[in-house]
Protein backbone atom coordinates (compact mmCIF):
# COMPACT_ATOMS: atom_id res chain seq x y z
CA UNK A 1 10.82 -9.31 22.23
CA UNK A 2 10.07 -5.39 22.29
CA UNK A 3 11.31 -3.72 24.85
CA UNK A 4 8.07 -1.07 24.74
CA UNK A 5 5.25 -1.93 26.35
CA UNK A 6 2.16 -4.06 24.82
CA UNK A 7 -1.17 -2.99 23.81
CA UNK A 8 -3.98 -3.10 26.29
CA UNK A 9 -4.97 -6.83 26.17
CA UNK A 10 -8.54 -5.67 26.18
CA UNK A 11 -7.81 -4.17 22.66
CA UNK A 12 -8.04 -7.91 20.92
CA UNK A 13 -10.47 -7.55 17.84
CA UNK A 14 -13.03 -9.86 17.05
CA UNK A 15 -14.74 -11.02 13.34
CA UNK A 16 -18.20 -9.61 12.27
CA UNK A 17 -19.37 -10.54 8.71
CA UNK A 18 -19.80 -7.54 6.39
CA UNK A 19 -21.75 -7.67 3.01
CA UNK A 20 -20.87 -11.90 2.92
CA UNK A 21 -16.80 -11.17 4.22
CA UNK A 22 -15.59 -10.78 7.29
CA UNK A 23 -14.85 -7.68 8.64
CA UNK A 24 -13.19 -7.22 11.91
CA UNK A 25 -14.02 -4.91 15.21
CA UNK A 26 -12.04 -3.30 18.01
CA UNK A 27 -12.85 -1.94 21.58
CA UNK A 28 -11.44 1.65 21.02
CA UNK A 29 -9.30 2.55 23.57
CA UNK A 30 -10.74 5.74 23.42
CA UNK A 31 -14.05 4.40 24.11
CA UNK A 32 -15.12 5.55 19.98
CA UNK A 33 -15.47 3.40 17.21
CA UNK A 34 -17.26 0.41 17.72
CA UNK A 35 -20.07 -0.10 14.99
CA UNK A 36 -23.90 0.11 16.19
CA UNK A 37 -23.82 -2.40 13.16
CA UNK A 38 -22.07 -4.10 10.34
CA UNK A 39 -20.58 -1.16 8.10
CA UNK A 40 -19.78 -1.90 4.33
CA UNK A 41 -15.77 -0.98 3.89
CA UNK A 42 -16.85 2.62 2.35
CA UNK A 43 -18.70 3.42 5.39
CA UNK A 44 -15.78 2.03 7.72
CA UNK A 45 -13.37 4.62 5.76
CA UNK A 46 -15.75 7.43 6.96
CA UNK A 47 -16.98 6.36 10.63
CA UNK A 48 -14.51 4.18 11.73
CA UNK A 49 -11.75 5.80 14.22
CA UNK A 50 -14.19 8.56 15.52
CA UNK A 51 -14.80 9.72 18.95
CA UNK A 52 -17.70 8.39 20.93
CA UNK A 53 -21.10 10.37 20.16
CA UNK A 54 -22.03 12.73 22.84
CA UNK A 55 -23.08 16.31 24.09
CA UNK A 56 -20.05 18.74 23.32
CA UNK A 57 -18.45 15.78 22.10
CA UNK A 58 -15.52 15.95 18.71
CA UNK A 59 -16.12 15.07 15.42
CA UNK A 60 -12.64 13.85 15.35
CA UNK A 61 -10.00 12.99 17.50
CA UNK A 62 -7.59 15.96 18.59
CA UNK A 63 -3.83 16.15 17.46
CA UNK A 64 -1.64 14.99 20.47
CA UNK A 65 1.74 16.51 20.49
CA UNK A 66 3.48 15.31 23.34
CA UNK A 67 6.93 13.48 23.96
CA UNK A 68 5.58 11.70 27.30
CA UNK A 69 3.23 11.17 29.52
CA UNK A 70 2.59 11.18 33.12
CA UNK A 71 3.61 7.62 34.71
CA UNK A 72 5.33 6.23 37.78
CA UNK A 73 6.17 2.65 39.04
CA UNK A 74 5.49 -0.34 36.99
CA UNK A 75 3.87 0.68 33.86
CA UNK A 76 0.18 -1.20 33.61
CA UNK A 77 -0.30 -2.92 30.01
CA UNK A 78 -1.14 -0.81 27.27
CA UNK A 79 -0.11 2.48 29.45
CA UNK A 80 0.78 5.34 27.46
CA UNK A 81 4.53 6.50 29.02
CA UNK A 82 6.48 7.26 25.81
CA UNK A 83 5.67 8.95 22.78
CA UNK A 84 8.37 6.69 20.33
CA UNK A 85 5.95 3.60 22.30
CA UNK A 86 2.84 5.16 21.16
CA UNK A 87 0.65 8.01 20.44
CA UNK A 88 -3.22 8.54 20.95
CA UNK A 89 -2.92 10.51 17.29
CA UNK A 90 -1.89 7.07 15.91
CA UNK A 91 -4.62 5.00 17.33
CA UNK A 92 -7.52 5.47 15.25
CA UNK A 93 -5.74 5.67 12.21
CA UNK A 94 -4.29 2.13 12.74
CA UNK A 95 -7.56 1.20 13.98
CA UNK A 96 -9.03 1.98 10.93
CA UNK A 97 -6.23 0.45 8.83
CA UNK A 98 -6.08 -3.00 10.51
CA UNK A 99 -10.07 -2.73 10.07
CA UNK A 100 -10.11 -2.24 6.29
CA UNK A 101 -7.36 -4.72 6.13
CA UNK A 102 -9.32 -7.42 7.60
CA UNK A 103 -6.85 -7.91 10.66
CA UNK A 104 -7.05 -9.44 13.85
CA UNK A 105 -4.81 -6.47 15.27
CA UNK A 106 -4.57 -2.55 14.38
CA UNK A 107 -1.89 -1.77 11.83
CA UNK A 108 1.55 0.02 12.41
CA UNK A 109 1.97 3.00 11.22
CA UNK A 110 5.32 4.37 10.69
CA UNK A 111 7.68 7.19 9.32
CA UNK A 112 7.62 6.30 5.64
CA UNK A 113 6.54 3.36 3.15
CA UNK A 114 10.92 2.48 3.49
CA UNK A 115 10.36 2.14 6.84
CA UNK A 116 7.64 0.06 6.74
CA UNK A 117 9.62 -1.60 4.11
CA UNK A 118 12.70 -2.03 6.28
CA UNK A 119 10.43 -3.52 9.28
CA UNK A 120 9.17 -6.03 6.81
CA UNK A 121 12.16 -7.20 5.61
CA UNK A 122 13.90 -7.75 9.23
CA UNK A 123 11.21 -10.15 9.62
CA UNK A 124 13.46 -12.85 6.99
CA UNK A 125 15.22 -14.71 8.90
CA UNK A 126 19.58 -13.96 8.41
CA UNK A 127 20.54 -15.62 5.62
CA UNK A 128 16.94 -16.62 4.26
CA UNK A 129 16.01 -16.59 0.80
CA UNK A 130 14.03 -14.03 0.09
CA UNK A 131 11.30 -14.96 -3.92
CA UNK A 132 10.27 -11.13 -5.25
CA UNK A 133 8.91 -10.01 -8.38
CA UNK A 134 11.48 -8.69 -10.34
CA UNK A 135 9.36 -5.55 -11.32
CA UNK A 136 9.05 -4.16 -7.85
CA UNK A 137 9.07 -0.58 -6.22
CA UNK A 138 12.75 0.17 -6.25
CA UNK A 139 13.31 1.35 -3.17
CA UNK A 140 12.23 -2.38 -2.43
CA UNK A 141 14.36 -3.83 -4.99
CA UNK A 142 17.39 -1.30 -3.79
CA UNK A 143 16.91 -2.23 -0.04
CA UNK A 144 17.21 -6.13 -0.81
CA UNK A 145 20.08 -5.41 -3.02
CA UNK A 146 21.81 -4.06 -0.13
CA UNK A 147 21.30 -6.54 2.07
CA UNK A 148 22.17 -8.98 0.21
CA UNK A 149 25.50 -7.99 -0.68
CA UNK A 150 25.97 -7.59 2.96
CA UNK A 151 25.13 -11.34 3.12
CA UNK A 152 22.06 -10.57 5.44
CA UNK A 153 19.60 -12.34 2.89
CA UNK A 154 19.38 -14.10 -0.48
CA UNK A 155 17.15 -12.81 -3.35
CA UNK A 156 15.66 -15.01 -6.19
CA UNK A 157 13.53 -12.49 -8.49
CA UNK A 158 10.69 -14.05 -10.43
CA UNK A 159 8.06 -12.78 -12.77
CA UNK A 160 5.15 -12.70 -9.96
CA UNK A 161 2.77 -12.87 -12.99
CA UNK A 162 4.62 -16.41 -14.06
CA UNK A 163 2.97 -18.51 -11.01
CA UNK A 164 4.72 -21.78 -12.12
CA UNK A 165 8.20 -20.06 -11.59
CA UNK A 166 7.17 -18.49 -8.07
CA UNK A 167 6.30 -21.66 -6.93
CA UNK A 168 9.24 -23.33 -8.32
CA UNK A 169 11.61 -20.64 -6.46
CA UNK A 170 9.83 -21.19 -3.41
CA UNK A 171 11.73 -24.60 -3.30
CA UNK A 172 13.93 -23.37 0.01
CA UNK A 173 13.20 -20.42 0.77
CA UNK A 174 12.35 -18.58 3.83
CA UNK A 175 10.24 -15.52 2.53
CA UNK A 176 7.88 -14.59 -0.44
CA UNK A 177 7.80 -10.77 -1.21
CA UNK A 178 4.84 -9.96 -3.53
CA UNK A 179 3.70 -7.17 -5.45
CA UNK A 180 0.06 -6.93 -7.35
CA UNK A 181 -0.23 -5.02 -9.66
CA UNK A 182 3.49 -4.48 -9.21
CA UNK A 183 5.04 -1.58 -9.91
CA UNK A 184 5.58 -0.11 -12.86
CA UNK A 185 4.48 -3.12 -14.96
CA UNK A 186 1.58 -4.06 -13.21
CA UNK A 187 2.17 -7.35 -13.84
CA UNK A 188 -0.88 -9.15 -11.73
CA UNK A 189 0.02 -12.30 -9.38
CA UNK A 190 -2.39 -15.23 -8.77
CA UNK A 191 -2.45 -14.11 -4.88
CA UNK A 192 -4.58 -16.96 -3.89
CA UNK A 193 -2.26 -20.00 -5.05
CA UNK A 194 0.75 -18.18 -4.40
CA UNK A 195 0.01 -16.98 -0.80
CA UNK A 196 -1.77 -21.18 -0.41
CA UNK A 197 1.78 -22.51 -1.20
CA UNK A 198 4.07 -20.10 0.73
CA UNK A 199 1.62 -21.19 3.87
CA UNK A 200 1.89 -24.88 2.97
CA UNK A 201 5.43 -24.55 3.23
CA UNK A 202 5.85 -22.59 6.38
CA UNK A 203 7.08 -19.52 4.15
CA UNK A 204 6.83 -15.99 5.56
CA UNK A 205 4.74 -13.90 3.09
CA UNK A 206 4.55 -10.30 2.78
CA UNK A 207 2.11 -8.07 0.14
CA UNK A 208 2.51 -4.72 -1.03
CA UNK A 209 -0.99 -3.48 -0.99
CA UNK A 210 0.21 0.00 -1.76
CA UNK A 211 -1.47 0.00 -5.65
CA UNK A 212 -4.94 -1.84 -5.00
CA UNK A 213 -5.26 -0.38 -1.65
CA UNK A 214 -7.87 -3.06 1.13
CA UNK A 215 -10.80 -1.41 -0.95
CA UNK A 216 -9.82 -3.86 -3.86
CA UNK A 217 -7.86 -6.65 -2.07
CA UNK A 218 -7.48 -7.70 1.22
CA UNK A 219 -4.30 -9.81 1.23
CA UNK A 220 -4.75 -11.55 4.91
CA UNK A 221 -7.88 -12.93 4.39
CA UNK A 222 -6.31 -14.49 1.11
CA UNK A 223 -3.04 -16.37 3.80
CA UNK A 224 -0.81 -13.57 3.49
CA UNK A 225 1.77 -13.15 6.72
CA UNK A 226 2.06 -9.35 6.56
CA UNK A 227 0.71 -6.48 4.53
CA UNK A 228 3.10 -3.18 3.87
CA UNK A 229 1.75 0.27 2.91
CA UNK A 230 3.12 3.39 1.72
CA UNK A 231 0.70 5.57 3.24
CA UNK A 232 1.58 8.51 0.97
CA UNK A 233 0.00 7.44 -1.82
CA UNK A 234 -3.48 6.54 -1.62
CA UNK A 235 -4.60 6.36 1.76
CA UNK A 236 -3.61 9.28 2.40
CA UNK A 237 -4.66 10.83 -0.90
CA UNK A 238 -3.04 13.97 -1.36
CA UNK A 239 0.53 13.76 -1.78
CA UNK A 240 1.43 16.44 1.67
CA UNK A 241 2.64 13.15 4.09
CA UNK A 242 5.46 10.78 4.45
CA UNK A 243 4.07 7.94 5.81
CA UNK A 244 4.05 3.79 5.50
CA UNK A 245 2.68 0.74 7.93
CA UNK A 246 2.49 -2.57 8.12
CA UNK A 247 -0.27 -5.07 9.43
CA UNK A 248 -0.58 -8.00 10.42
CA UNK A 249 -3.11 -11.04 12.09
CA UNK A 250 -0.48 -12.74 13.82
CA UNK A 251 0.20 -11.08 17.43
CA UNK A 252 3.92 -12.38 17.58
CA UNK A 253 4.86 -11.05 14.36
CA UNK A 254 3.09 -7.67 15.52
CA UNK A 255 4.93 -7.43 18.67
CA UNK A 256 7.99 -7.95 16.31
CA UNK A 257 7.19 -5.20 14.33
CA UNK A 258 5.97 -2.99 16.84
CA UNK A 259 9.43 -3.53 18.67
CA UNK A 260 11.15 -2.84 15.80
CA UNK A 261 9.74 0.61 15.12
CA UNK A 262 10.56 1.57 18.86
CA UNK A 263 14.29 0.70 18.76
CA UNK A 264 14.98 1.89 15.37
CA UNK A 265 12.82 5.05 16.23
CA UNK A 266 10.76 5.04 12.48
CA UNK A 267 7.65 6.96 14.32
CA UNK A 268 5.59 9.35 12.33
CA UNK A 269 4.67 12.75 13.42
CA UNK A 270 1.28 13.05 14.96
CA UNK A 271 0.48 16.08 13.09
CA UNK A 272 0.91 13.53 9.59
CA UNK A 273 -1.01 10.84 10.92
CA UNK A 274 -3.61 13.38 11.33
CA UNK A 275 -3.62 14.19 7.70
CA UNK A 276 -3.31 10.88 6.48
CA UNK A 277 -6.39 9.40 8.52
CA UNK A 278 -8.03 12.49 7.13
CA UNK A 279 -7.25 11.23 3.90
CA UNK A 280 -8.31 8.17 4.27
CA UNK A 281 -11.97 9.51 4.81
CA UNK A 282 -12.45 9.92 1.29
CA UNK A 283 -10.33 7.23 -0.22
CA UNK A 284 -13.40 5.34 -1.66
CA UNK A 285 -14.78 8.65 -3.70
CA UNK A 286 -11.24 9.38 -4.85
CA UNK A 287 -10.82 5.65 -6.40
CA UNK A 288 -13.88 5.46 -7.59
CA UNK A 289 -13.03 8.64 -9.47
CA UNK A 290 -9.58 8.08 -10.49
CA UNK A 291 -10.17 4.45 -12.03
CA UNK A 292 -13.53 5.37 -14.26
CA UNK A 293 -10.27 8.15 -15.32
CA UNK A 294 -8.15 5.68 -15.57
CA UNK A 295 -10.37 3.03 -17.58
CA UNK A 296 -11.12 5.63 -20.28
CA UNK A 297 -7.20 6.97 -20.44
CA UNK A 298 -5.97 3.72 -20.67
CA UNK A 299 -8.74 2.32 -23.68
CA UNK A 300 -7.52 6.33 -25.92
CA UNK A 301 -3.75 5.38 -25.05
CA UNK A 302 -4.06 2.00 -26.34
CA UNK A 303 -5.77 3.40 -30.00
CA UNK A 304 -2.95 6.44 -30.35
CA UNK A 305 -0.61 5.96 -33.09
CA UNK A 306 2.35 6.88 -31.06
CA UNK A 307 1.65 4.91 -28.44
CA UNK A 308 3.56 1.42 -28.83
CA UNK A 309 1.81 -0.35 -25.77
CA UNK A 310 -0.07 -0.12 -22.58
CA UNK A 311 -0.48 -1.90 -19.74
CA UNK A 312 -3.29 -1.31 -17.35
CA UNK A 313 -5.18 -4.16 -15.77
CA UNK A 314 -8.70 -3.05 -17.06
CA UNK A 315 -8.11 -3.50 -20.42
CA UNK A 316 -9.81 -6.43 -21.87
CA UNK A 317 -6.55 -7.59 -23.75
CA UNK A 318 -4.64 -6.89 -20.68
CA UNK A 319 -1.96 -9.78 -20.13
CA UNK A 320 -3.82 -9.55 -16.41
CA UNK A 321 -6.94 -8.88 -16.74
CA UNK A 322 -8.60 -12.12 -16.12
CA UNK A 323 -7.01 -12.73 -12.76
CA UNK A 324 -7.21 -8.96 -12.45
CA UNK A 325 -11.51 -9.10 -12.59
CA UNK A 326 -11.37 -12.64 -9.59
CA UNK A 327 -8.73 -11.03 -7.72
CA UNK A 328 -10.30 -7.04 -7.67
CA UNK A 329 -13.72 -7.20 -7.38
CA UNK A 330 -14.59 -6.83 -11.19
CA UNK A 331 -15.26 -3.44 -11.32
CA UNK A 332 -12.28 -1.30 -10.27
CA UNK A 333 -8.48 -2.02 -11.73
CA UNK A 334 -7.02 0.70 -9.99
CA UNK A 335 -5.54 4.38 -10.96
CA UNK A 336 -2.25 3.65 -12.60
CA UNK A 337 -1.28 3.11 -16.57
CA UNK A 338 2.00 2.43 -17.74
CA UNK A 339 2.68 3.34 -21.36
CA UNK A 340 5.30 3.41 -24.34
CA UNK A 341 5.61 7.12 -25.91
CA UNK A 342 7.03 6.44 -29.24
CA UNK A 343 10.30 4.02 -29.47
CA UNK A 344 12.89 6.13 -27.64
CA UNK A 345 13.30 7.47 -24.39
CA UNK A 346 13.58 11.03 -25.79
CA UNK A 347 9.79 10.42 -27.17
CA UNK A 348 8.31 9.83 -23.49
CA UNK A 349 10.65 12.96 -22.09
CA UNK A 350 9.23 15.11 -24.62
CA UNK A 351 5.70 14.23 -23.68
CA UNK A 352 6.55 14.76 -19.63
CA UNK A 353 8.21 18.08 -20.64
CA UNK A 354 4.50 19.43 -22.71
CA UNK A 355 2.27 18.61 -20.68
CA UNK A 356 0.35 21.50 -19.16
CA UNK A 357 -2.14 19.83 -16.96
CA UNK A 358 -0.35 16.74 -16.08
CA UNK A 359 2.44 16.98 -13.46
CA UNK A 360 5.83 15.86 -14.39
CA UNK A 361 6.65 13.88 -10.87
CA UNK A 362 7.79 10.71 -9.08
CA UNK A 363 5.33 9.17 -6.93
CA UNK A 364 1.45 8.15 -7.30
CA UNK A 365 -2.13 7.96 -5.49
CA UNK A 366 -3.02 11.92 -4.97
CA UNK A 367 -5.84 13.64 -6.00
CA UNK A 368 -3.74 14.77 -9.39
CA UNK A 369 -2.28 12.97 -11.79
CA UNK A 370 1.40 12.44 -12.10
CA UNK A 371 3.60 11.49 -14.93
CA UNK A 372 7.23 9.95 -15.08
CA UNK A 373 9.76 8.02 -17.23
CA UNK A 374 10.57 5.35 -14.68
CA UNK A 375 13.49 4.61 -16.31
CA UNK A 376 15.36 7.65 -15.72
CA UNK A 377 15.81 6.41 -12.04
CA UNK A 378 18.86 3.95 -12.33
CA UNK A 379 17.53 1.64 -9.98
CA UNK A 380 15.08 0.71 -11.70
CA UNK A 381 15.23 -2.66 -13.61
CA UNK A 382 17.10 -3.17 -16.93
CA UNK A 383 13.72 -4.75 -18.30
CA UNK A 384 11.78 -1.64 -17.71
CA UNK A 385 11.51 -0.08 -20.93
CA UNK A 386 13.10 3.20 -21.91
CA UNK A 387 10.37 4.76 -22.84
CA UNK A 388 7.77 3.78 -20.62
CA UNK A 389 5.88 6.08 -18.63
CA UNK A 390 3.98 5.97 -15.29
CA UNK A 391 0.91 7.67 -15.44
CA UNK A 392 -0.97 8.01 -12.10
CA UNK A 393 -4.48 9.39 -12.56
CA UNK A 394 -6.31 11.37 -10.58
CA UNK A 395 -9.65 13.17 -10.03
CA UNK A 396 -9.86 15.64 -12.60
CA UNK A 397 -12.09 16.15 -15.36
CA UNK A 398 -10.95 13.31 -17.97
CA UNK A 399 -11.22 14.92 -21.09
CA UNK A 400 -8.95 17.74 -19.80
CA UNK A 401 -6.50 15.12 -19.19
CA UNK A 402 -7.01 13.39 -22.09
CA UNK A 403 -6.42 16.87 -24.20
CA UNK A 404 -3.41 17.37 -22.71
CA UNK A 405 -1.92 14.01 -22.59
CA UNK A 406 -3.13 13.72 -26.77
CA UNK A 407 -1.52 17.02 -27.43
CA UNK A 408 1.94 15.79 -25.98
CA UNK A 409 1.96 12.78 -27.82
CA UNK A 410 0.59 14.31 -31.05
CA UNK A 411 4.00 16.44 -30.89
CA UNK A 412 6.61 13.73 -30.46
């Protein structure tokens, strides 16, 4: 049980049915964001989490920097008395989060995707097996390393895209980790049947939304246990914050969670929450964006003679594309290509190292587009080829991208 105190009782969401789903609403504390009427997601992203209309009233909610608040005797439920408890600078941004997420209960934010990482995994029971893809973020992959050479948990990796073989590792074990697309393959999972069996089984299950972000799929309305974030990359949108969070329908698991990022002190700055829930105001335009980028990038990489292979999910030959069109709405595949320069590793650092336009970087999701050898992290798996490269797109003009990225590879 946490040891902080719960959130007002009076803060329980209830279901409201948005374009055919079901979107969920929330009394703001704050007395701000419920909807005069049913908002489609993109509208949510931009309206949800605001202040309460009024003379003289804010646009948006102030920045609260504060370490604690003013409180005496027996703290009321859902009392503000500690800033590592809670934070008003958090609350619409989780709001909006557990929202788009299509959650009973307002997200989590936290310090950093690891953290929200580390939270998730303490939710597998000690000594559990744990099924993950075995193309994974690393820092995912690292983390369950670790703990299972300290004999906290047991890890059977699978090819998430092989749904015969998840299921068939399932056989025992006490958690399902999943990635779609995962990272950097972007191998695509059959979310649906896989989340179905892990449920029929009484098997925690935990989704990295991080790539398709809750525009394209929302995994708890498909039986997932628990979604994780990394904040920094697309909901926030412009690679300046450090952030993660998890959410969750299921209010014991949350108050699990949410006593878990008291104790172990993962809270994120007010100031970055800020940023990040500014962000997330214009995550629809940016994806929109990035992915009709990303679409045409991906179709030119897969024709260049010194290209030897691309994976991107919108691709009609696409090893996922079919479950890729059910599973994302048809229409969007998301902002990240991963692609073969040449046949070495000293093909795809050359391209990296000429690009002009292009940043040579780790991470994905802002507003520019990134570049990196994944491989040249050691973590990363032995199956991820040498020269493969991560391309995250982002916003700009695509045939300036496309000049540069052709003018690298032309020079291998």
């Amino acid at each position: 049980m946490p040891v902080c105190h719960p959130r007002n009782e009076s803060k329980r969401w209830g279901a409201r049915a948005i374009g055919g789903r079901t979107l969920v609403d929330m009394t703001n504390p704050l007395e701000a964001s419920q909807p005069e009427s049913a908002w489609d997601p993109r509208t949510l992203l931009v309206a949800g989490g605001r202040p309460a209309h009024g003379v003289d009233a804010a646009v948006n909610h102030p920045v609260t920097f504060t370490s604690t608040f003013h409180s005496q005797g027996v703290a009321a439920p859902g009392e503000k008395v500690y800033a590592r408890f809670s934070n008003p600078t958090w609350d619409p941004f989780e709001e909006v989060l557990g929202q788009l997420e299509e959650a009973q209960l307002p997200a989590l934010v936290f310090s950093s995707g690891m953290a929200a990482i580390v939270a998730a995994l303490a939710l597998v029971p000690a000594g559990g097996v744990l099924v993950m893809p075995r193309h994974s973020y690393n820092g995912s992959l690292s983390l369950s390393r670790e703990l299972a050479d300290a004999g906290r948990l047991e890890i059977r990796l699978v090819d998430i895209a092989d749904t015969g073989e998840v299921i068939a590792a399932l056989d025992g074990a006490a958690a399902l980790w999943v990635e779609s697309p995962t990272n950097p393959m972007l191998e695509v999972a059959d979310l649906p049947a896989l989340l179905a069996e892990a449920k029929k089984r009484g098997i925690l299950s935990i989704v990295d939304n991080t790539f398709a972000t809750p525009l394209l799929q929302r995994p708890l309305s498909l039986g997932a246990d628990v979604v994780v974030h990394s904040v920094t990359k697309y909901l926030s949108g412009h690679s300046d914050v450090i952030l993660g969070a998890v959410v969750t329908s299921d209010e014991k698991l949350h108050a699990t969670v949410h006593g878990y990022r008291t104790l172990h002190g993962a809270i994120a700055s007010p100031m970055d929450v800020f940023l990040a829930l500014r962000g997330v105001r214009t995550l629809s335009v940016r994806l929109e964006r990035s992915h009709t980028n990303s679409q045409i990038l991906a179709q030119r990489l897969s024709e260049h003679r010194n290209v030897s292979g691309v994976r991107y999910p919108g691709l009609p030959d696409d090893p996922g594309h079919e479950r890729a069109e059910r599973q994302l709405g048809g229409y969007n595949f998301g902002s990240v290509i991963a692609f073969q320069a040449g046949e070495r590793a000293a093909d795809a650092d050359k391209v990296i190292s000429r690009l002009k336009l292009i940043t040579g970087a780790t991470s994905l999701g802002g507003v520019e587009t990134l570049a990196e050898r994944r491989a040249r992290h050691a973590s990363e798996p032995e199956s991820i080829p040498e020269n493969l490269i991560r391309l995250s797109v982002g916003i700009e003009a695509v045939e300036d991208l496309w000049n540069d990225l052709s003018d690298a590879l032309n020079r291998i």
